[in-house]
N, C-alpha and C. Protein backbone atom coordinates (compact mmCIF):
# COMPACT_ATOMS: atom_id res chain seq x y z
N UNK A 1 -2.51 -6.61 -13.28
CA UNK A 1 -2.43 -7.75 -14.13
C UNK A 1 -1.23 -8.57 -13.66
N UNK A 2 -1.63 -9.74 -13.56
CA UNK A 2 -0.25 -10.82 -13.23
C UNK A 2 0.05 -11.71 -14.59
N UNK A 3 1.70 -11.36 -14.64
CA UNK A 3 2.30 -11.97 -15.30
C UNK A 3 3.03 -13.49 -15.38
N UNK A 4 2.99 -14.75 -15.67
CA UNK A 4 4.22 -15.77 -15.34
C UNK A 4 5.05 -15.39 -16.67
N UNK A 5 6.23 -15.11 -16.04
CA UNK A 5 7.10 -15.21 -17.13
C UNK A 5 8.08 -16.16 -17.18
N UNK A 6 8.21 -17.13 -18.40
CA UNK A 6 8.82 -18.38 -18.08
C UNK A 6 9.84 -18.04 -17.44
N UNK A 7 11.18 -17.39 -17.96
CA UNK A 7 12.46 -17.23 -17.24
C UNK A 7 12.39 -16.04 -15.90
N UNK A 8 11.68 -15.39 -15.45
CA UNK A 8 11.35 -14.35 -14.45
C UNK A 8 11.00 -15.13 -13.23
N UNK A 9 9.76 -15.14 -13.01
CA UNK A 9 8.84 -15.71 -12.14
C UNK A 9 7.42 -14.68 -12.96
N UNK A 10 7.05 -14.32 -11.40
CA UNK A 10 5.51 -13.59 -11.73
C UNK A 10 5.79 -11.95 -11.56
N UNK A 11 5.14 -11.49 -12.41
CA UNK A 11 5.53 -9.69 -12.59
C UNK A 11 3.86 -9.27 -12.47
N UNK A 12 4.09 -8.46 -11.73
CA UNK A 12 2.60 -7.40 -11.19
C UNK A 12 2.67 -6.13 -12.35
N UNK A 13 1.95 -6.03 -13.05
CA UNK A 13 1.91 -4.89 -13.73
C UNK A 13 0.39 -4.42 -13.77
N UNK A 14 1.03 -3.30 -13.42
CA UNK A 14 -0.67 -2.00 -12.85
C UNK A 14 -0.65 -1.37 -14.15
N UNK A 15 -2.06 -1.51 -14.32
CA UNK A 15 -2.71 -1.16 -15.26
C UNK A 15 -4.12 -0.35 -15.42
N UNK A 16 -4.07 0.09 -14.43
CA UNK A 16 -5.03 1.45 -13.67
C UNK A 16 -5.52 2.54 -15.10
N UNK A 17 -4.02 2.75 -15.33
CA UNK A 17 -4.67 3.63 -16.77
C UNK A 17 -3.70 2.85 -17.68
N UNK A 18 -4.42 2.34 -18.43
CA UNK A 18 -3.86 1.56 -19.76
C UNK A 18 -3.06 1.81 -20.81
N UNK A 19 -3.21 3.21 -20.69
CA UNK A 19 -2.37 4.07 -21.50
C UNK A 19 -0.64 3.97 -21.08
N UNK A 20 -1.01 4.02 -19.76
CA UNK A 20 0.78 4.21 -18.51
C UNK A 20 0.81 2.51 -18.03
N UNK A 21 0.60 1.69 -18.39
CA UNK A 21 1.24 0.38 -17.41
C UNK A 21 2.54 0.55 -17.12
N UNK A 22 2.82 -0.11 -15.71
CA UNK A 22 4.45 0.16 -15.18
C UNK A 22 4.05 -1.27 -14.39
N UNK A 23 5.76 -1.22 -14.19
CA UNK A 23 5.79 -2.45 -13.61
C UNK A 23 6.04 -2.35 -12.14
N UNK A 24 4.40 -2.81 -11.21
CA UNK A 24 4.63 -3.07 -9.61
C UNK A 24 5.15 -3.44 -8.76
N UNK A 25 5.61 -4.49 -9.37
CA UNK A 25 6.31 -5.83 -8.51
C UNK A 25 6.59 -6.88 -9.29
N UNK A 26 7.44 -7.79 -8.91
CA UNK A 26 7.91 -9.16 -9.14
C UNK A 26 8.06 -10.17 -8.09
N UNK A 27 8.16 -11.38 -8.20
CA UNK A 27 8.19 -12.12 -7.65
C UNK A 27 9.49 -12.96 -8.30
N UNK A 28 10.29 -13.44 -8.07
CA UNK A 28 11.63 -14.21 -8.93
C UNK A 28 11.20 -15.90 -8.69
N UNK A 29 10.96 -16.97 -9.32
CA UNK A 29 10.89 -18.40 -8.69
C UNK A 29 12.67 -18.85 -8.87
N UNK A 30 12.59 -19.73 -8.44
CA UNK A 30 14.09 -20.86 -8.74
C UNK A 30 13.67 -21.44 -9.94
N UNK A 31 12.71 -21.75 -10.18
CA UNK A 31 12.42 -22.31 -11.64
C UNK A 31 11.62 -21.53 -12.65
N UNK A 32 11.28 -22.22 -13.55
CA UNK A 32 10.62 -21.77 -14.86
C UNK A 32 8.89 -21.82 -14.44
N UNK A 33 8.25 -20.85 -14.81
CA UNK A 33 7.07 -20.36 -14.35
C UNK A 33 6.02 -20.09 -15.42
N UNK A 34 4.71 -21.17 -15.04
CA UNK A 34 4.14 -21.36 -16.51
C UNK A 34 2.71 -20.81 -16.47
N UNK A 35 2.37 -20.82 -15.58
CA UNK A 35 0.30 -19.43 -15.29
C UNK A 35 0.36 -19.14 -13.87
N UNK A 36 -0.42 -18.31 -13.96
CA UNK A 36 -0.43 -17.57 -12.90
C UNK A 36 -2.34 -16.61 -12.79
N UNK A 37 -2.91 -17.27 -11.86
CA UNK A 37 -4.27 -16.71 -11.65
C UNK A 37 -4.34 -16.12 -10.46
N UNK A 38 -5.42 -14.98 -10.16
CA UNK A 38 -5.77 -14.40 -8.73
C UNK A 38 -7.28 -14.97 -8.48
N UNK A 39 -7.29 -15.14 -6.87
CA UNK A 39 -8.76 -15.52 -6.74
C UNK A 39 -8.85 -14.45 -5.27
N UNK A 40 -9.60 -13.68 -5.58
CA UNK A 40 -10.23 -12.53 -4.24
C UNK A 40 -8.73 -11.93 -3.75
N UNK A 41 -8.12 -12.60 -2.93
CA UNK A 41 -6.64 -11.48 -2.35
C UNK A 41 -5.29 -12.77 -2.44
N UNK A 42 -5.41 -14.04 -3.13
CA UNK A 42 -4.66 -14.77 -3.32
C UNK A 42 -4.13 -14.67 -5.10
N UNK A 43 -2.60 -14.97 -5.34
CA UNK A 43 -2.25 -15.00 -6.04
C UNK A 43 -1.81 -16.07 -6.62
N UNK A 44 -2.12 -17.44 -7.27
CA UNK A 44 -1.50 -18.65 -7.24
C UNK A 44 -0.50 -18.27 -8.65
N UNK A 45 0.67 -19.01 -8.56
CA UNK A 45 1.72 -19.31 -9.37
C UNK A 45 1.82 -20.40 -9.47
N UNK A 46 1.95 -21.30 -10.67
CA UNK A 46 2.33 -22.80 -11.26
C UNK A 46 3.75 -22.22 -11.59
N UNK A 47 5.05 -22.88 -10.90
CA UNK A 47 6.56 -22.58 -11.25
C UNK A 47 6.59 -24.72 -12.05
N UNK A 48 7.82 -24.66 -11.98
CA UNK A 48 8.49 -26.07 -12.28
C UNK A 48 8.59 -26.83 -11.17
N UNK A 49 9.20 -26.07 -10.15
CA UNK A 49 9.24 -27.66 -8.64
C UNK A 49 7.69 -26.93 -7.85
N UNK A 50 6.97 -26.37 -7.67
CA UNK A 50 5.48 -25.83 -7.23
C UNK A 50 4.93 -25.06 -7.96
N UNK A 51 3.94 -25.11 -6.83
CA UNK A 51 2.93 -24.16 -6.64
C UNK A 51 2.66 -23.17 -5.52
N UNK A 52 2.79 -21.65 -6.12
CA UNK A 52 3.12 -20.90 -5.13
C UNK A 52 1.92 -19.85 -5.03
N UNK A 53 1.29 -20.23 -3.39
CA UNK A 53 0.01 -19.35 -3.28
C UNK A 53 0.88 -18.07 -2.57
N UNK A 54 0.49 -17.33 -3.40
CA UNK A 54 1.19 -15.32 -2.20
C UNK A 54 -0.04 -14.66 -2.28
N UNK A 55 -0.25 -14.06 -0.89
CA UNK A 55 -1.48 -13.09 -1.14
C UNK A 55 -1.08 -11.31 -1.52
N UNK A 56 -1.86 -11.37 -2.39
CA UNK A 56 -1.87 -10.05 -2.92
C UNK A 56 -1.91 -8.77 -1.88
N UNK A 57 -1.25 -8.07 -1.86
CA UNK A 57 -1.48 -7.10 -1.05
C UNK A 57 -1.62 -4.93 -1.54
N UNK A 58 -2.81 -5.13 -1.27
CA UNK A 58 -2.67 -3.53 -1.72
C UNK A 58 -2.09 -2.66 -0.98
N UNK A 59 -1.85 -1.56 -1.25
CA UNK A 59 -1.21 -0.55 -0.31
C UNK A 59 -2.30 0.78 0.29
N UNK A 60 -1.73 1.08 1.22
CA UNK A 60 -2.89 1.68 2.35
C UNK A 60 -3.15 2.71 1.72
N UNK A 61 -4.21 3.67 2.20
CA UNK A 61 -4.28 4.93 1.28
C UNK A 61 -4.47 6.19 2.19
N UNK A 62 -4.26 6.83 2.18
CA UNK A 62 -3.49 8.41 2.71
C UNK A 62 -4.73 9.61 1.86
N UNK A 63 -5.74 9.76 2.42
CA UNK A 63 -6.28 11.03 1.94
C UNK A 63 -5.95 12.02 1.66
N UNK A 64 -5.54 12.90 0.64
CA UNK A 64 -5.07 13.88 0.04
C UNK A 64 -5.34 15.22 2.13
N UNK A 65 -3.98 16.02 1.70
CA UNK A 65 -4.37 17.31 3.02
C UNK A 65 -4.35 18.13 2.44
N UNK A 66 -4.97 19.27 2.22
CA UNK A 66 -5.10 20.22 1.46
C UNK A 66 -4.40 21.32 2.16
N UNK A 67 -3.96 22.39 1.44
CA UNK A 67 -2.72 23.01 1.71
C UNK A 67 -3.56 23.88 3.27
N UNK A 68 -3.17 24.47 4.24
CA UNK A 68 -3.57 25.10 5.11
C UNK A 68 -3.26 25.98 5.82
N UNK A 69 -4.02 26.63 6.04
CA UNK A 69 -3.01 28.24 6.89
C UNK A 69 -3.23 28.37 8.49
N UNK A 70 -2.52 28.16 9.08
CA UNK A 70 -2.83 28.17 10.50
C UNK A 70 -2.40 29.49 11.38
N UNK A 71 -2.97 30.33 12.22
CA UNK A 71 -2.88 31.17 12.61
C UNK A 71 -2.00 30.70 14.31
N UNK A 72 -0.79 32.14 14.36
CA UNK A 72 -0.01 31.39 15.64
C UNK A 72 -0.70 31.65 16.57
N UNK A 73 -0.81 30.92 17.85
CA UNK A 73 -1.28 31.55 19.44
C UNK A 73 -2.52 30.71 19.04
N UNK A 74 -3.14 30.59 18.40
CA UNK A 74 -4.84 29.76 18.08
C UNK A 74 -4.38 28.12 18.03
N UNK A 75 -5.54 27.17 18.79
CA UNK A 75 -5.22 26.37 18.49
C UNK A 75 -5.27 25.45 17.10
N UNK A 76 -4.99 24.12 16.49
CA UNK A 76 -4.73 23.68 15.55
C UNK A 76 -5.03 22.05 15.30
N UNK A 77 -6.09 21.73 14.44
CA UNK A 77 -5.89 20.06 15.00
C UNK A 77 -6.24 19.41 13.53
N UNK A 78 -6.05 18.48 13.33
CA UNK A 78 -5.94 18.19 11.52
C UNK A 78 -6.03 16.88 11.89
N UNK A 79 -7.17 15.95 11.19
CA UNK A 79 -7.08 14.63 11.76
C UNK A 79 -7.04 13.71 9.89
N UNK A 80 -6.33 12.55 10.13
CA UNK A 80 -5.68 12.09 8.74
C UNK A 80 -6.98 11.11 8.64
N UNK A 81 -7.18 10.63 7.49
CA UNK A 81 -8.11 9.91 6.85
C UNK A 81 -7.71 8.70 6.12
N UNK A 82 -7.66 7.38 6.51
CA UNK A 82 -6.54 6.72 5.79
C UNK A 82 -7.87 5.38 5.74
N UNK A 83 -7.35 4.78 4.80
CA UNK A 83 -8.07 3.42 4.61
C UNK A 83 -7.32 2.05 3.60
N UNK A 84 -7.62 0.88 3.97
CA UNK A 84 -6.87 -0.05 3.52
C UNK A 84 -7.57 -0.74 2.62
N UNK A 85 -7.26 -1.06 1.48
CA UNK A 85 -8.40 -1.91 0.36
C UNK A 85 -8.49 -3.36 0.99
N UNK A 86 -7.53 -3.84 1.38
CA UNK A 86 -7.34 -5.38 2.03
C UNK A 86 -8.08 -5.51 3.25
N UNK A 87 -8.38 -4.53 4.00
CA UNK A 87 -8.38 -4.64 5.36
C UNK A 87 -7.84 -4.69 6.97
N UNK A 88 -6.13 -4.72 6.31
CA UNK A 88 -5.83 -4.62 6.88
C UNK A 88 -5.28 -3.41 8.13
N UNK A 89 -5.02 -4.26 9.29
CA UNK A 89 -4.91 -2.65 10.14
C UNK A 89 -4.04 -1.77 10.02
N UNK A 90 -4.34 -0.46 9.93
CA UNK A 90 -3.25 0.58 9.89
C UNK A 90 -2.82 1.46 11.10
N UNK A 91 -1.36 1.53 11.43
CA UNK A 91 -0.97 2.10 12.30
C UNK A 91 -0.25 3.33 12.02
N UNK A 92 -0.02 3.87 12.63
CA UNK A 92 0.14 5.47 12.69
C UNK A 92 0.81 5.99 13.44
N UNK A 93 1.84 6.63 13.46
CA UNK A 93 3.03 7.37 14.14
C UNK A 93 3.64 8.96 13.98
N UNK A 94 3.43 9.19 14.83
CA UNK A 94 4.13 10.66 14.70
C UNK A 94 5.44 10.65 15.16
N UNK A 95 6.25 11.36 14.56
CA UNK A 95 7.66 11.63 15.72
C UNK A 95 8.28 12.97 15.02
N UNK A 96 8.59 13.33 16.19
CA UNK A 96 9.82 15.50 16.44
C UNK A 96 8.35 15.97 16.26
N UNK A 97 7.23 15.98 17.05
CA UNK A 97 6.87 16.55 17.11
C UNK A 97 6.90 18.13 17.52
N UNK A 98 6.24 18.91 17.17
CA UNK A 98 6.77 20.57 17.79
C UNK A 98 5.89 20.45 19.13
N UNK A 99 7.00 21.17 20.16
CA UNK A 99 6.64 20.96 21.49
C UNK A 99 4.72 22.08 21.73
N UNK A 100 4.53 21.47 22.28
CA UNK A 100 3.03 21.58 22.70
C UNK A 100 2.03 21.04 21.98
N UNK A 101 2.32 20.00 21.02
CA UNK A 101 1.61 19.43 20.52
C UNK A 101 1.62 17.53 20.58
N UNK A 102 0.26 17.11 20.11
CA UNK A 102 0.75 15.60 19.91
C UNK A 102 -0.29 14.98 18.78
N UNK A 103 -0.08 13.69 18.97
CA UNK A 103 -0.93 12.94 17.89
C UNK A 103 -1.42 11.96 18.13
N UNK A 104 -2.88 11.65 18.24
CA UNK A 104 -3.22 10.30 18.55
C UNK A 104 -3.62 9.30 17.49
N UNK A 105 -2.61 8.25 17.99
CA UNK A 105 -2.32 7.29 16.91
C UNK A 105 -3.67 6.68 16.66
N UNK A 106 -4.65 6.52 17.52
CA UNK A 106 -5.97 5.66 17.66
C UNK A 106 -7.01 6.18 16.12
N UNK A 107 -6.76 7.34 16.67
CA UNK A 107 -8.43 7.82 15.70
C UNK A 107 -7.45 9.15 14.10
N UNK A 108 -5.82 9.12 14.03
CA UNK A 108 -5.14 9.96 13.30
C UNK A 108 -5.41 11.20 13.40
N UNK A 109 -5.02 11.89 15.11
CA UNK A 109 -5.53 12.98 14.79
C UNK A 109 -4.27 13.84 15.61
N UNK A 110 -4.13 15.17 14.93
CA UNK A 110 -2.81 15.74 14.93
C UNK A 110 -3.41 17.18 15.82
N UNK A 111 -2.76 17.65 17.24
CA UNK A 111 -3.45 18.55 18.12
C UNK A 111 -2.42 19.49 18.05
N UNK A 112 -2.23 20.67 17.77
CA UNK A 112 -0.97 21.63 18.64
C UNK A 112 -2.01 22.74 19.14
N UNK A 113 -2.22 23.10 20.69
CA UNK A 113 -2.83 24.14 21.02
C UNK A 113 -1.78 25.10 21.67
């Protein structure tokens, strides 16, 4: 849910479970801030000196890993599952990896043989 709050700016408050709303984000204007609508991934704000289009942005999502037992000397490979509500691209990094292993950033997939 987007907020204008006259003396604030615009406040993001998630409201996923209605019961828990918290507050996501803010936005601060220089001026006094009077509606505020979303259209698809844009956020328009009416302040006092504009009008301020920001696009909304969700955050990437990380598939749960379920706990795992790996046996030593056998090999091992665990590949991550991630997806973006926006679309946008996600990149991926490993680093200290443990020696004999690696990770390819392309397809999220984690090798130690």
């Amino acid at each position: 849910m987007y907020l204008a709050n006259q003396n604030i700016g615009l406040q993001i408050v998630n409201v996923t479970d209605p019961a828990t709303p918290f507050l996501e984000g803010e936005y601060k204007t220089e001026s006094d801030s009077y509606g505020v609508f979303k259209k698809d991934i844009y956020v328009f704000l009416a302040a006092n000196t504009a009008t301020l289009i920001m696009r909304h942005n969700n955050r990437p999502q990380l598939e749960d890993v379920p706990d795992l037992t790996i046996r030593e000397g056998e090999p091992f490979q665990l590949t991550l599952n991630t997806s973006e509500p926006d679309g946008d691209p996600i990149v991926l990094e490993a680093f200290n990896l443990p020696e004999g292993s690696s990770f390819d950033a392309q397809i999220g997939q984690f090798n130690w043989d």
